[in-house]
N, C-alpha and C. Protein backbone atom coordinates (compact mmCIF):
# COMPACT_ATOMS: atom_id res chain seq x y z
N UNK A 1 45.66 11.24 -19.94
CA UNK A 1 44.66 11.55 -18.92
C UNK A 1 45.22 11.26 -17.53
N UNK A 2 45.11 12.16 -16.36
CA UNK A 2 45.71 11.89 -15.42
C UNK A 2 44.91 10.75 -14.52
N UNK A 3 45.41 10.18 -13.36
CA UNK A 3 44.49 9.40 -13.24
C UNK A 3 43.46 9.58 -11.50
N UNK A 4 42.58 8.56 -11.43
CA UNK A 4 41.81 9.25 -10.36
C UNK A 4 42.47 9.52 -9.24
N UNK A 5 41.82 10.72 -8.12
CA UNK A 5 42.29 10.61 -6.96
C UNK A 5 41.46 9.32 -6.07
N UNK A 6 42.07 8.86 -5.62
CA UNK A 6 40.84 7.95 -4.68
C UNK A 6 40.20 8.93 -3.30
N UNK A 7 38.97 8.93 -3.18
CA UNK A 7 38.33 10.10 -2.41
C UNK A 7 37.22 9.22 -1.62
N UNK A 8 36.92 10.29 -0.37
CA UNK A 8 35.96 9.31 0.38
C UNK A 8 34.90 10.45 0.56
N UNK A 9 33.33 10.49 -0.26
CA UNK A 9 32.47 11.35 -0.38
C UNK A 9 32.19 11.04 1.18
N UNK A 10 31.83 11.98 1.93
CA UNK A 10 31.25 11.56 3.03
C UNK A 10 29.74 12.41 3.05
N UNK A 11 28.73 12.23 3.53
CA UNK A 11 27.28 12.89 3.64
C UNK A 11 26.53 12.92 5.03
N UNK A 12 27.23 13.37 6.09
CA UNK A 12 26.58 13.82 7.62
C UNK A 12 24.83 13.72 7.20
N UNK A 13 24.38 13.09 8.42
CA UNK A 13 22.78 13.30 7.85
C UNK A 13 22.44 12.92 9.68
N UNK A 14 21.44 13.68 10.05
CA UNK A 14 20.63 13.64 11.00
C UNK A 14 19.29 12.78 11.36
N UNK A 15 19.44 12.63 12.20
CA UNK A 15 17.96 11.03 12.24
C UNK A 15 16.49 12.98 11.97
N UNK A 16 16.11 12.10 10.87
CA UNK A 16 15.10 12.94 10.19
C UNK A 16 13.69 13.55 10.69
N UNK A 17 13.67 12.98 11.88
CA UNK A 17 12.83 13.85 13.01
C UNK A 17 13.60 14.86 13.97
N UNK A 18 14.83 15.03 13.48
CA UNK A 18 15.06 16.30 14.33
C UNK A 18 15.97 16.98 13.01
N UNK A 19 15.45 17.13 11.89
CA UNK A 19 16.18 17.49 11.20
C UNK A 19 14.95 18.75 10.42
N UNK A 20 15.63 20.05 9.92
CA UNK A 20 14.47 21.40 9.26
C UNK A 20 13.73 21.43 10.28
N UNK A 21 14.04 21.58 11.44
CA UNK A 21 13.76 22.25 12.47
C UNK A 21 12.91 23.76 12.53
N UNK A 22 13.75 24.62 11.49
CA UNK A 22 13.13 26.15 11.11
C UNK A 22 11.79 26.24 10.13
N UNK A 23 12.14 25.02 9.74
CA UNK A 23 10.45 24.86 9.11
C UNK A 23 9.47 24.32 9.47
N UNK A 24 9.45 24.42 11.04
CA UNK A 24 8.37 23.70 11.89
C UNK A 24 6.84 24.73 11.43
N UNK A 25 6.95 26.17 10.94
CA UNK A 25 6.14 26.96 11.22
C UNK A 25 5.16 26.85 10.20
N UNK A 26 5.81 25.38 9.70
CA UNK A 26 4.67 25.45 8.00
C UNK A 26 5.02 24.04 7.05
N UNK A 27 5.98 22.91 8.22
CA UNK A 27 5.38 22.11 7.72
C UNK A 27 5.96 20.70 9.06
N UNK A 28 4.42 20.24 9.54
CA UNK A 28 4.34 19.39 10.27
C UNK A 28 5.56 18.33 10.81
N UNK A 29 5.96 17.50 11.70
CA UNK A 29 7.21 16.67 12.31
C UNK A 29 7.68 15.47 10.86
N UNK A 30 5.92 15.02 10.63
CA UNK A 30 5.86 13.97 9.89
C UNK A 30 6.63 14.44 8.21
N UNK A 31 5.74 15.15 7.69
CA UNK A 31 6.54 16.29 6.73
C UNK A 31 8.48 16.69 6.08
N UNK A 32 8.55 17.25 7.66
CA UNK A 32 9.77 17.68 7.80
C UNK A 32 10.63 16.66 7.38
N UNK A 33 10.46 15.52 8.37
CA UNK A 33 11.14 14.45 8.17
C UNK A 33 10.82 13.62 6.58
N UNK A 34 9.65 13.74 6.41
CA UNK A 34 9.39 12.95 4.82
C UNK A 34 10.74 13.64 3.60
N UNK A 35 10.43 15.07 4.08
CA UNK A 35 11.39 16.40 3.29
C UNK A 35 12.95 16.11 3.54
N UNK A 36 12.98 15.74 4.55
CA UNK A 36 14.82 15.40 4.86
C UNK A 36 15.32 13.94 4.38
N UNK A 37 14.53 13.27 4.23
CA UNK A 37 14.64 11.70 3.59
C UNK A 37 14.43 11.95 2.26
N UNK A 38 13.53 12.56 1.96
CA UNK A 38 13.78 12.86 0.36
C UNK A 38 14.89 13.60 -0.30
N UNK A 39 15.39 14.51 0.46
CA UNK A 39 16.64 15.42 0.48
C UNK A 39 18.09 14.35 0.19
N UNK A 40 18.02 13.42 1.27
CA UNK A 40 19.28 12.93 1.76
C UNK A 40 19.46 11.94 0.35
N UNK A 41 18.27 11.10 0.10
CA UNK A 41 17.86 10.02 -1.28
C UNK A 41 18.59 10.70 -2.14
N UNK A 42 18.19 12.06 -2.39
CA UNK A 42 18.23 12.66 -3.75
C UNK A 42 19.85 12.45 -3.63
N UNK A 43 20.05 12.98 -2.69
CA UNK A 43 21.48 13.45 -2.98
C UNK A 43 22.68 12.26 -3.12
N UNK A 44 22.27 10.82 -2.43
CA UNK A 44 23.20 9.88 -2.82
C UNK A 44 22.54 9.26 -4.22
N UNK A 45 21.71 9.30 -4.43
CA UNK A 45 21.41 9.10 -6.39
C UNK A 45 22.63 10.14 -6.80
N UNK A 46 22.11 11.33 -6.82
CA UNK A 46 22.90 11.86 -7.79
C UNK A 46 24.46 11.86 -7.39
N UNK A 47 24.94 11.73 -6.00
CA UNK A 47 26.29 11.27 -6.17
C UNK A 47 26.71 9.76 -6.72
N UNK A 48 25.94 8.90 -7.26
CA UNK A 48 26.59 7.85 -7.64
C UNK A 48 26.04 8.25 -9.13
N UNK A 49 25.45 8.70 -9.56
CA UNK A 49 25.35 9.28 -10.95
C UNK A 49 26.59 9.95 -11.51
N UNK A 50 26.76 11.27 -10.51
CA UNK A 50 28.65 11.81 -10.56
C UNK A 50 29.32 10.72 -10.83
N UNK A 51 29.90 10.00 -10.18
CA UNK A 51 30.97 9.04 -10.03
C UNK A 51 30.74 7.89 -11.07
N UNK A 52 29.77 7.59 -11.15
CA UNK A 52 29.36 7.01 -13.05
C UNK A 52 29.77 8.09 -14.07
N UNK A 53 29.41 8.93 -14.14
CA UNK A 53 29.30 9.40 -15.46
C UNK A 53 30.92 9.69 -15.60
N UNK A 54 32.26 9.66 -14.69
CA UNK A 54 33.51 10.07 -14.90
C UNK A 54 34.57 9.38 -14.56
N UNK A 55 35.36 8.94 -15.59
CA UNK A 55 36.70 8.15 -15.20
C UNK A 55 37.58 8.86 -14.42
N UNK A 56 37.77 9.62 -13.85
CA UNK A 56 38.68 10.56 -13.20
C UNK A 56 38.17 10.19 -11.73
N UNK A 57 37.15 9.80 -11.54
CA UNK A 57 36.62 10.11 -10.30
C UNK A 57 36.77 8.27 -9.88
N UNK A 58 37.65 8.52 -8.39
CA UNK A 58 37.90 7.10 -7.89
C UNK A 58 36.76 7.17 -6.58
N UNK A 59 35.79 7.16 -6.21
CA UNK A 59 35.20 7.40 -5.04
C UNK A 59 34.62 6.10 -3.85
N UNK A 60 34.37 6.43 -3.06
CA UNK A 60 33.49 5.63 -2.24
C UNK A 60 32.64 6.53 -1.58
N UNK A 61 31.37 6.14 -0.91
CA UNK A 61 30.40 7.05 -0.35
C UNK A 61 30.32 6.48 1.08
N UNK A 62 30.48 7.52 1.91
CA UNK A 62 29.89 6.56 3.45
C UNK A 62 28.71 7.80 3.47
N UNK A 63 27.91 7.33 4.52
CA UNK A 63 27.15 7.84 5.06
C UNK A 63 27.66 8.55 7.04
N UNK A 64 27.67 9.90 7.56
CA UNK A 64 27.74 10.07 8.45
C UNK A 64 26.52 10.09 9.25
N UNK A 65 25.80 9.12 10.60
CA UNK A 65 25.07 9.30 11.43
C UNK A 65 25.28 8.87 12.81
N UNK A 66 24.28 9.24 13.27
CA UNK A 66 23.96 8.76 14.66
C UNK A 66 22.17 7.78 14.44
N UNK A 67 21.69 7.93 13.36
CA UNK A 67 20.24 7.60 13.68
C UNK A 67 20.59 6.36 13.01
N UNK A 68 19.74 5.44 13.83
CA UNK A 68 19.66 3.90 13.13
C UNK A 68 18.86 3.79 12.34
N UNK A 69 17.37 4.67 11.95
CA UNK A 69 17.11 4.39 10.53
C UNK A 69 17.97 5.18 9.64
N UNK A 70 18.49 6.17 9.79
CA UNK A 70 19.29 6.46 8.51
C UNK A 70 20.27 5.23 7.98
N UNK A 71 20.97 4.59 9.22
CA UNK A 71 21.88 3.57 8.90
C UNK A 71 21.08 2.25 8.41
N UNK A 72 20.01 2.17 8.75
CA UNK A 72 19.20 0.97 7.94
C UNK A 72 18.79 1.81 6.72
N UNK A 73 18.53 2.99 6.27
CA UNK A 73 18.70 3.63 4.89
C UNK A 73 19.72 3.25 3.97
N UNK A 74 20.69 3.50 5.03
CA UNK A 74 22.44 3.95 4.19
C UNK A 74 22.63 2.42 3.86
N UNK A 75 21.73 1.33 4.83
CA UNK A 75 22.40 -0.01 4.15
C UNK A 75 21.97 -0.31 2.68
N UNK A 76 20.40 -0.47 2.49
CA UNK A 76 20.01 -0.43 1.53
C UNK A 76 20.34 0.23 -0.24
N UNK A 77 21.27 1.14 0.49
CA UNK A 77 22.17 1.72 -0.78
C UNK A 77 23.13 0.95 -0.86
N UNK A 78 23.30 0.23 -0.12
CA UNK A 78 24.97 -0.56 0.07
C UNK A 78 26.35 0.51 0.42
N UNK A 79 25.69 1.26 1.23
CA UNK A 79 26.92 2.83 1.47
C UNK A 79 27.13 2.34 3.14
N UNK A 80 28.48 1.96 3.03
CA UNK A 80 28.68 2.34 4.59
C UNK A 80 28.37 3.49 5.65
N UNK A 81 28.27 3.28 7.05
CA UNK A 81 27.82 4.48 7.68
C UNK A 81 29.05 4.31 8.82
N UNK A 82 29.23 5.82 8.66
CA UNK A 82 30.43 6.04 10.07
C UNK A 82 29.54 6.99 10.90
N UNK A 83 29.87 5.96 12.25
CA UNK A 83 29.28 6.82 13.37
C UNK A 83 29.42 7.44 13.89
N UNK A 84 28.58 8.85 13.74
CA UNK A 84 28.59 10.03 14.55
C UNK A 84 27.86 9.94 15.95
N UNK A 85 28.51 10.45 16.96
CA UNK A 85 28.13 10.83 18.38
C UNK A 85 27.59 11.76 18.24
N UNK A 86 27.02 12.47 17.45
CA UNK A 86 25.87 14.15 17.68
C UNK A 86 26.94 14.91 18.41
N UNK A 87 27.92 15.19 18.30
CA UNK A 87 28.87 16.34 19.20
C UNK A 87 29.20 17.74 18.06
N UNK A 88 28.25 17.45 17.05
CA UNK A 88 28.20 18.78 15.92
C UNK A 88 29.10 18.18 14.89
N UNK A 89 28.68 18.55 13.49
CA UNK A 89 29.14 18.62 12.69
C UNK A 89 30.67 18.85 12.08
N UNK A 90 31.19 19.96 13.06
CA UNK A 90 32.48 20.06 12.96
C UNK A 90 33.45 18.53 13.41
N UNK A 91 33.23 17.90 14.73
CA UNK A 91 33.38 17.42 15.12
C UNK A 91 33.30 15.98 14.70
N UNK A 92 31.92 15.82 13.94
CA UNK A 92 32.00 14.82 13.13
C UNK A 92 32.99 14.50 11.87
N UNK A 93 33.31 16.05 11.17
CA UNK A 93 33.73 15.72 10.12
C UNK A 93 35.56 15.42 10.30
N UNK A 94 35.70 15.89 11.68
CA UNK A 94 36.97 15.41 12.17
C UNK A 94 37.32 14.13 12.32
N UNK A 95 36.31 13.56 12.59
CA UNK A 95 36.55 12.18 13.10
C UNK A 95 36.08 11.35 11.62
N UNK A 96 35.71 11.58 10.54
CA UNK A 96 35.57 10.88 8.97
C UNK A 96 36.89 11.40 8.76
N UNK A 97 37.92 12.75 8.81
CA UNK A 97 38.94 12.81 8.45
C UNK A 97 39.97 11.72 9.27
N UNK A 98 39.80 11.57 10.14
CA UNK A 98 40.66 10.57 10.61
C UNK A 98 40.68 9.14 10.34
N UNK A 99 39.79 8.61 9.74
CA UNK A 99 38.88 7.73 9.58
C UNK A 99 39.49 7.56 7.87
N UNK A 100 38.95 8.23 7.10
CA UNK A 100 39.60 8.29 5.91
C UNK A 100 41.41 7.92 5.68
N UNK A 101 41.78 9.31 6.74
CA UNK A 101 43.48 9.10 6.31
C UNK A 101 43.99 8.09 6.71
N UNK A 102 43.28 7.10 7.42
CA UNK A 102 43.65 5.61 7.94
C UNK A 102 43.56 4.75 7.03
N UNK A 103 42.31 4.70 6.08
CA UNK A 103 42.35 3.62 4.89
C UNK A 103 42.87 4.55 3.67
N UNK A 104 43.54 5.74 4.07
CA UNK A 104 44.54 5.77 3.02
C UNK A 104 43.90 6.46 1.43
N UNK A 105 43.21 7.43 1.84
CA UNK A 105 42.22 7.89 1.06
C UNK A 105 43.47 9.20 0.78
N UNK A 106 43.19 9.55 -0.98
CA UNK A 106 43.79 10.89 -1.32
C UNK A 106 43.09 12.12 -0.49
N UNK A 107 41.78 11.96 -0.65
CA UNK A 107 41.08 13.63 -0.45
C UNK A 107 39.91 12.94 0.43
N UNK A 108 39.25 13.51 1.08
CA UNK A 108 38.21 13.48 1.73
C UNK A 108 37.02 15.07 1.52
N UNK A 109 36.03 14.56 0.68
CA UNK A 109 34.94 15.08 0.30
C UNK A 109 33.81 15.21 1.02
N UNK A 110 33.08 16.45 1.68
CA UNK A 110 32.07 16.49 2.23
C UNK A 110 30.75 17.28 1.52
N UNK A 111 29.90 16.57 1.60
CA UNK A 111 28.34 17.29 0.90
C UNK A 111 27.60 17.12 2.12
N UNK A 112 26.37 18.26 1.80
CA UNK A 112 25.36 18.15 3.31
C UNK A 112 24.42 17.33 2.52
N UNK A 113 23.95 16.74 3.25
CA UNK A 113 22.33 15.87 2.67
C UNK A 113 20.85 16.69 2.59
N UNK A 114 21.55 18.09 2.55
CA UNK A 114 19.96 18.74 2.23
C UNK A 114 20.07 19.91 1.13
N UNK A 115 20.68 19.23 -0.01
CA UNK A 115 20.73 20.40 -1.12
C UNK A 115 19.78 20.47 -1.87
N UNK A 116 18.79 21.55 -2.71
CA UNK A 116 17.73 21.68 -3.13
C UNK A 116 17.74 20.87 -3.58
N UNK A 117 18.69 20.88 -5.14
CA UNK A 117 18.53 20.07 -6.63
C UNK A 117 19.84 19.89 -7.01
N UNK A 118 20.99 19.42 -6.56
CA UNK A 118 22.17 19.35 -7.23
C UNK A 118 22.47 18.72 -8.25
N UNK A 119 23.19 18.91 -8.97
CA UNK A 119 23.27 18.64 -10.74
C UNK A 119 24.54 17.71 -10.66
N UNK A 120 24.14 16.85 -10.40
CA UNK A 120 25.63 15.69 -10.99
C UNK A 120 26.81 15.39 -11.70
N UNK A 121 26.61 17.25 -12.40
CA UNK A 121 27.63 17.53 -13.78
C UNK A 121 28.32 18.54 -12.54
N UNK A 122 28.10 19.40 -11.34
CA UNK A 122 28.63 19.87 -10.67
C UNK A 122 29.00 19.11 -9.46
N UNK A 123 28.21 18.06 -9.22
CA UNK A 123 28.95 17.33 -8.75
C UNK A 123 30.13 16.30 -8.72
N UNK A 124 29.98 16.15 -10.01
CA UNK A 124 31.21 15.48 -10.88
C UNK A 124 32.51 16.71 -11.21
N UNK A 125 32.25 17.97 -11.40
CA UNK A 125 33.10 18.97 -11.04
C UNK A 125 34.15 18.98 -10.05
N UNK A 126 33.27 19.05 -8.64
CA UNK A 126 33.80 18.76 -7.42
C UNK A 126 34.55 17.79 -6.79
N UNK A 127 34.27 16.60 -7.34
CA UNK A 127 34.65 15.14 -7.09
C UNK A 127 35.53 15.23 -7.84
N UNK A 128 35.97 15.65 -9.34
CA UNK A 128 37.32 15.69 -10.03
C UNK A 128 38.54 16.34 -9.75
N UNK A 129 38.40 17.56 -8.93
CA UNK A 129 39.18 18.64 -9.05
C UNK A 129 40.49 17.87 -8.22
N UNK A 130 41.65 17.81 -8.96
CA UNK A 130 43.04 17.51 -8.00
C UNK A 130 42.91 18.46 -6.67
N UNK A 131 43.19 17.75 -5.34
CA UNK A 131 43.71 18.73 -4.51
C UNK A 131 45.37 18.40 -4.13
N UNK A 132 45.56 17.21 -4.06
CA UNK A 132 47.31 16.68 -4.16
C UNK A 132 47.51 17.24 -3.37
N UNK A 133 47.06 17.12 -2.11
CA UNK A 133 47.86 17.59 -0.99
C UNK A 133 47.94 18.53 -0.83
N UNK A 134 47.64 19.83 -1.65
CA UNK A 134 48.21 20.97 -1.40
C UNK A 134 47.12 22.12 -1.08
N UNK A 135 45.73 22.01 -1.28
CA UNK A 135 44.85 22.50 -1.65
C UNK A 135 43.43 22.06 -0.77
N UNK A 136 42.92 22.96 -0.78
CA UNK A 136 41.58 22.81 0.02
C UNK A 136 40.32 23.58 -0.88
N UNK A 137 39.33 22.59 -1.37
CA UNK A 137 37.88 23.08 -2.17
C UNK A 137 37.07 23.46 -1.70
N UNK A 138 36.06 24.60 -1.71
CA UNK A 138 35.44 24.94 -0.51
C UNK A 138 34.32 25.53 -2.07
N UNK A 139 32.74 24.98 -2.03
CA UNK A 139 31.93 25.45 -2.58
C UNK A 139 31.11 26.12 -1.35
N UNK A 140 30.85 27.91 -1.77
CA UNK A 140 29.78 28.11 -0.88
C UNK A 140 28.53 28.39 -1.08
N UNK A 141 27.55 28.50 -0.12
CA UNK A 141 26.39 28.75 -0.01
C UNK A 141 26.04 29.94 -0.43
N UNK A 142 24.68 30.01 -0.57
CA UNK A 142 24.15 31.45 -1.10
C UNK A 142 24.63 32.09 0.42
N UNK A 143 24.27 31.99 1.59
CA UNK A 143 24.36 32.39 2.91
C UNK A 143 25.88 32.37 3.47
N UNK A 144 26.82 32.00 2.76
CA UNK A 144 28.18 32.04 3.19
C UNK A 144 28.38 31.05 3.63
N UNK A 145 27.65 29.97 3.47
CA UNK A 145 27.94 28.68 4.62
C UNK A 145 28.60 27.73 3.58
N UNK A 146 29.13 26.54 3.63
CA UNK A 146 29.94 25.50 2.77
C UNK A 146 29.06 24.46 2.85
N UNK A 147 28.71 24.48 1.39
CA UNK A 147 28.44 23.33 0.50
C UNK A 147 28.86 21.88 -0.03
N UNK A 148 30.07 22.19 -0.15
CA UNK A 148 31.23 21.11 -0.58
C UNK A 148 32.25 21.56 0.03
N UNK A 149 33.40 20.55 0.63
CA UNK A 149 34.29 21.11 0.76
C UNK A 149 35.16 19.51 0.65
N UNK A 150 36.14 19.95 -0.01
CA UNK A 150 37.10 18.82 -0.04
C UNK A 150 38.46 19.37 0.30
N UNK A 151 38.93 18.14 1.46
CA UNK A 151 39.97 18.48 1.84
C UNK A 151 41.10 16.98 1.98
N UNK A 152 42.82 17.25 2.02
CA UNK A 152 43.51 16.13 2.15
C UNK A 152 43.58 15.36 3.39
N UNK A 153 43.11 14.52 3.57
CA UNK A 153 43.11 13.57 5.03
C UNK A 153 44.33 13.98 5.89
N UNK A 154 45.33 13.87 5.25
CA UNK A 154 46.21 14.26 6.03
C UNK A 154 47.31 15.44 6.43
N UNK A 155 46.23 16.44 6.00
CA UNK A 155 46.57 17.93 6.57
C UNK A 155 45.69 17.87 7.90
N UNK A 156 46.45 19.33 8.20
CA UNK A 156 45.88 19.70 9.56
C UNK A 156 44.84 20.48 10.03
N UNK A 157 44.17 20.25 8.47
CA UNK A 157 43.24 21.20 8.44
C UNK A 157 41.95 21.07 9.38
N UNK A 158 41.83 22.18 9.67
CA UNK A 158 40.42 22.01 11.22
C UNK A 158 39.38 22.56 11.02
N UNK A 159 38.23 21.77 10.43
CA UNK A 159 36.90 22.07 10.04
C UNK A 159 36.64 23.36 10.97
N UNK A 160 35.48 23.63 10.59
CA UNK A 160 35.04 25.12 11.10
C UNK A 160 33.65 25.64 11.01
N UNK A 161 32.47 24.49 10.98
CA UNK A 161 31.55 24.55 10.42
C UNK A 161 30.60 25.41 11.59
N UNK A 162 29.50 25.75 10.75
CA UNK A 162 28.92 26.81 12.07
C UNK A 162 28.17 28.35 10.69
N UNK A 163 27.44 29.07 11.53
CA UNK A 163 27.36 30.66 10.48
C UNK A 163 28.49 30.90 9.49
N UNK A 164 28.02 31.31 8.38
CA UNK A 164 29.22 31.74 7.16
C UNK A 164 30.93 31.20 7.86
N UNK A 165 30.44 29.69 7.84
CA UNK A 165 32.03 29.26 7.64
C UNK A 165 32.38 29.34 6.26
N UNK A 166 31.80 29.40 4.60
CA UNK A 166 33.01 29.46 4.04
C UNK A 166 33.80 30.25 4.19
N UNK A 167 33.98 31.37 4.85
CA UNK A 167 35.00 32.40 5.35
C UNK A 167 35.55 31.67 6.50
N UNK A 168 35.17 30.76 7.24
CA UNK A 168 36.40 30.52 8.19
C UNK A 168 36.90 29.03 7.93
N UNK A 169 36.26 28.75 6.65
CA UNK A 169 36.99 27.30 6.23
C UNK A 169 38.27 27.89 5.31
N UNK A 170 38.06 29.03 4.95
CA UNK A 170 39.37 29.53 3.99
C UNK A 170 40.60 30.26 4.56
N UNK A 171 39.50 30.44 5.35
CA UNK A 171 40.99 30.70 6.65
C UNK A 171 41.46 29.33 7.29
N UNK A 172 40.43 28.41 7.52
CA UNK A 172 41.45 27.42 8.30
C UNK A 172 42.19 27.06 6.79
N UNK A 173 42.18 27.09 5.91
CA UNK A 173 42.71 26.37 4.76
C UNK A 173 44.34 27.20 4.78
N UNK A 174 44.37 28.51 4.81
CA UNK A 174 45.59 29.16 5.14
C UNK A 174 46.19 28.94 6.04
N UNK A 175 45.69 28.76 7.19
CA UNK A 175 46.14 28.61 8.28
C UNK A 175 46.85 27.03 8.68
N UNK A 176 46.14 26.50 8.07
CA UNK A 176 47.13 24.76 7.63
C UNK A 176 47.79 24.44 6.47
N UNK A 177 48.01 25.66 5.78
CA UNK A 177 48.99 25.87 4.88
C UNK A 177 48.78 25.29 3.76
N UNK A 178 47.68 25.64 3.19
CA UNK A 178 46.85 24.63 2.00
C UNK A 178 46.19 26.32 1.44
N UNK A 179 46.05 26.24 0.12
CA UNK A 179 45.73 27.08 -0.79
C UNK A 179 44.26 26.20 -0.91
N UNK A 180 43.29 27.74 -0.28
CA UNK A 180 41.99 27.22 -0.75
C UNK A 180 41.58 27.81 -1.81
N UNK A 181 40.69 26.68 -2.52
CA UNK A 181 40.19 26.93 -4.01
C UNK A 181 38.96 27.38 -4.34
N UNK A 182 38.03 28.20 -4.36
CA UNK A 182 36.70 28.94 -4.38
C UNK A 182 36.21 28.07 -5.27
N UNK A 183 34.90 27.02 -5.57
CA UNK A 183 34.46 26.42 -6.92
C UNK A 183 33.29 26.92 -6.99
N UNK A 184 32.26 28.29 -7.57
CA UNK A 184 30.67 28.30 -7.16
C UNK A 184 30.23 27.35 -7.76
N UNK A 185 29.59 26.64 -7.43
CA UNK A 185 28.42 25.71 -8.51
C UNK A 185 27.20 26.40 -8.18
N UNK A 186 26.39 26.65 -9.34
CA UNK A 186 25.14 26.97 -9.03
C UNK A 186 24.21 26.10 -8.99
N UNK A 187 24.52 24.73 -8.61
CA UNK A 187 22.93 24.07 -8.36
C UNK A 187 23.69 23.55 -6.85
N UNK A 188 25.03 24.01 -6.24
CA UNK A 188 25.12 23.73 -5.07
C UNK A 188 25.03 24.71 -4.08
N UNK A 189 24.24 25.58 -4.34
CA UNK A 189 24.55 26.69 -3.62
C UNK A 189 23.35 27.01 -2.43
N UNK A 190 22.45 26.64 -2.74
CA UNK A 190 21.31 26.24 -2.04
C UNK A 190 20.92 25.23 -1.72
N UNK A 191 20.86 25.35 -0.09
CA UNK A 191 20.31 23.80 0.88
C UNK A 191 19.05 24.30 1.32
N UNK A 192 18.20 23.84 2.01
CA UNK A 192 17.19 23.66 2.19
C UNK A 192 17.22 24.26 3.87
N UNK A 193 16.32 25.50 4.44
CA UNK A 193 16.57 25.49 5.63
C UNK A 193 15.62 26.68 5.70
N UNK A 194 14.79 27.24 4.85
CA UNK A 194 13.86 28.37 4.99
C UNK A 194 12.67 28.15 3.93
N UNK A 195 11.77 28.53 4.33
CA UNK A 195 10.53 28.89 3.02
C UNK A 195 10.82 28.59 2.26
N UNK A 196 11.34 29.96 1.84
CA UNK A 196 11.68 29.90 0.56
C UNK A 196 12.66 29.47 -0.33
N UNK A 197 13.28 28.65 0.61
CA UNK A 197 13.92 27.65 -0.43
C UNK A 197 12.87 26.27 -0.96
N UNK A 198 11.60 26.69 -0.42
CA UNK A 198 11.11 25.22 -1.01
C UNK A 198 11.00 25.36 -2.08
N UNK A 199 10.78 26.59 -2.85
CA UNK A 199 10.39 27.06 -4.48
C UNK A 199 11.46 26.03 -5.18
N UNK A 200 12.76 26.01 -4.47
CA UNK A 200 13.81 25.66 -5.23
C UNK A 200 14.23 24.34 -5.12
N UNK A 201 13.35 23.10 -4.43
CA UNK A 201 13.20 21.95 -4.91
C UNK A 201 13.33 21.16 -5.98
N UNK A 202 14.41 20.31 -6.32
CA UNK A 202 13.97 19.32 -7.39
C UNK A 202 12.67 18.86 -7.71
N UNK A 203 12.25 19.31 -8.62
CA UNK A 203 10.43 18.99 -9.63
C UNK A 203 10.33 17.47 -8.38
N UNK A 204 11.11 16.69 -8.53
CA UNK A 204 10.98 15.11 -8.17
C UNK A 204 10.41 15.38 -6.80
N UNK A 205 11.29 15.97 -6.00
CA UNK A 205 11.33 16.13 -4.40
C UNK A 205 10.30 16.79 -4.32
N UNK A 206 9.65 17.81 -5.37
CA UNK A 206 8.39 18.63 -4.51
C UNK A 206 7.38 17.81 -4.93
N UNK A 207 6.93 17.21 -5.71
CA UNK A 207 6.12 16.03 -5.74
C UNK A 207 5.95 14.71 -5.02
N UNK A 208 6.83 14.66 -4.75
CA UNK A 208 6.79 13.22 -3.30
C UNK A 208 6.52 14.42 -2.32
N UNK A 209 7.23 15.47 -2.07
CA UNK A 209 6.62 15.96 -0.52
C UNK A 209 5.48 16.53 -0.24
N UNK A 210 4.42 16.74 -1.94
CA UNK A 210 3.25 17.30 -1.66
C UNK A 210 1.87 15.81 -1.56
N UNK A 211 2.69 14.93 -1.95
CA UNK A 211 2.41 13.45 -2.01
C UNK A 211 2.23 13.16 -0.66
N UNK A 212 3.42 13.19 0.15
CA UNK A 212 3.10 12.97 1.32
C UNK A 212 1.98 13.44 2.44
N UNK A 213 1.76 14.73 1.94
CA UNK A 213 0.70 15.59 2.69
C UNK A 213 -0.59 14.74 2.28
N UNK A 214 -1.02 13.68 1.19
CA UNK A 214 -2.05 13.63 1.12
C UNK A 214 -1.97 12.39 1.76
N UNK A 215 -1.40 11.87 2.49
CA UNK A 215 -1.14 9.83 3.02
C UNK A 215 -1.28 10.09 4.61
């Protein structure tokens, strides 16, 4: 059995009153934010579920913010938080890559904190896959946008986040001379950012958020 890469999951998350913004038209500040805290929860459960359920997988989890309750969140998990300045996402995830290739991390792993229902058996997928330096993982969105993307700390690779970047994360992946790797997962393919993605909620998450409407 080969053995783990050591990897640094990282999870960008927004102070949760300015976060589902596009779903102001149908569900209240208080809401929104209940919906993005339930989002962000879900998703570090089921990444430490991944990383349990597989010997292959060497991980640590930080949390990326700027909001101090998320970071009084992220403590309570016992997950470190690296601080983001709000200068966008791209920008953030530059500065966790730098951050990473300093303590010497194989790969550096990014998930958004607002995926419907992700399945821990695809997330454990993602978290396994060798990249050895050579390679760049890029799961995308139903909308073209990136889901997962794992990349080596110490390539030169230059995030690109923004409208249907997985097309310009696979180009930056060529372009820093790294063979990118297409993975679909289908329970990562949908984040949360319209209507009708609420249909596609984890059972769990749409019950605390219809919970909330009644408090």
């Amino acid at each position: 059995m080969r053995s783990a890469q050591r990897t640094l999951i990282a999870v960008p998350m927004k102070d949760p009153y300015q976060a589902k913004t596009r779903l102001g038209h149908v569900l209240d500040p208080e809401r929104r934010a209940a919906l993005a805290l339930l989002l962000f929860e879900q998703m570090i459960d089921r990444l430490y579920a991944a990383v349990d359920r597989s010997p292959l997988i060497g991980s640590d989890i930080a949390v990326v913010t700027a909001s101090a309750s998320i970071r009084k969140l992220a403590d309570s998990y016992c997950v470190p938080v690296i601080q983001d300045r709000a200068t966008g996402l791209s920008a953030a995830a530059e500065r966790v890559r730098l951050w990473s290739r300093a303590r010497k991390y194989d790969a550096l792993c990014i998930f958004p904190a607002d995926l419907a229902a992700p399945d821990p058996d695809d997330l454990r997928r993602v978290l396994e896959y060798p990249i050895e330096d050579t390679r760049v993982l890029i799961c995308p969105s139903l909308d073209m946008g990136t889901n997962a993307l794992v990349v080596p700390p110490a390539s030169d690779f230059a995030f690109q986040y923004g409208p249907r970047s997985f097309l310009a994360h696979r180009r930056a992946a060529q372009k820093a001379g790294l063979t990118p790797v297409i993975l679909p997962c289908t329970s990562l393919r949908r984040d949360v950012d319209t209507v009708d993605d609420l249909s596609f909620l984890d059972e769990g998450v749409a019950v605390e958020l219809r919970a909330s409407q009644l408090t």
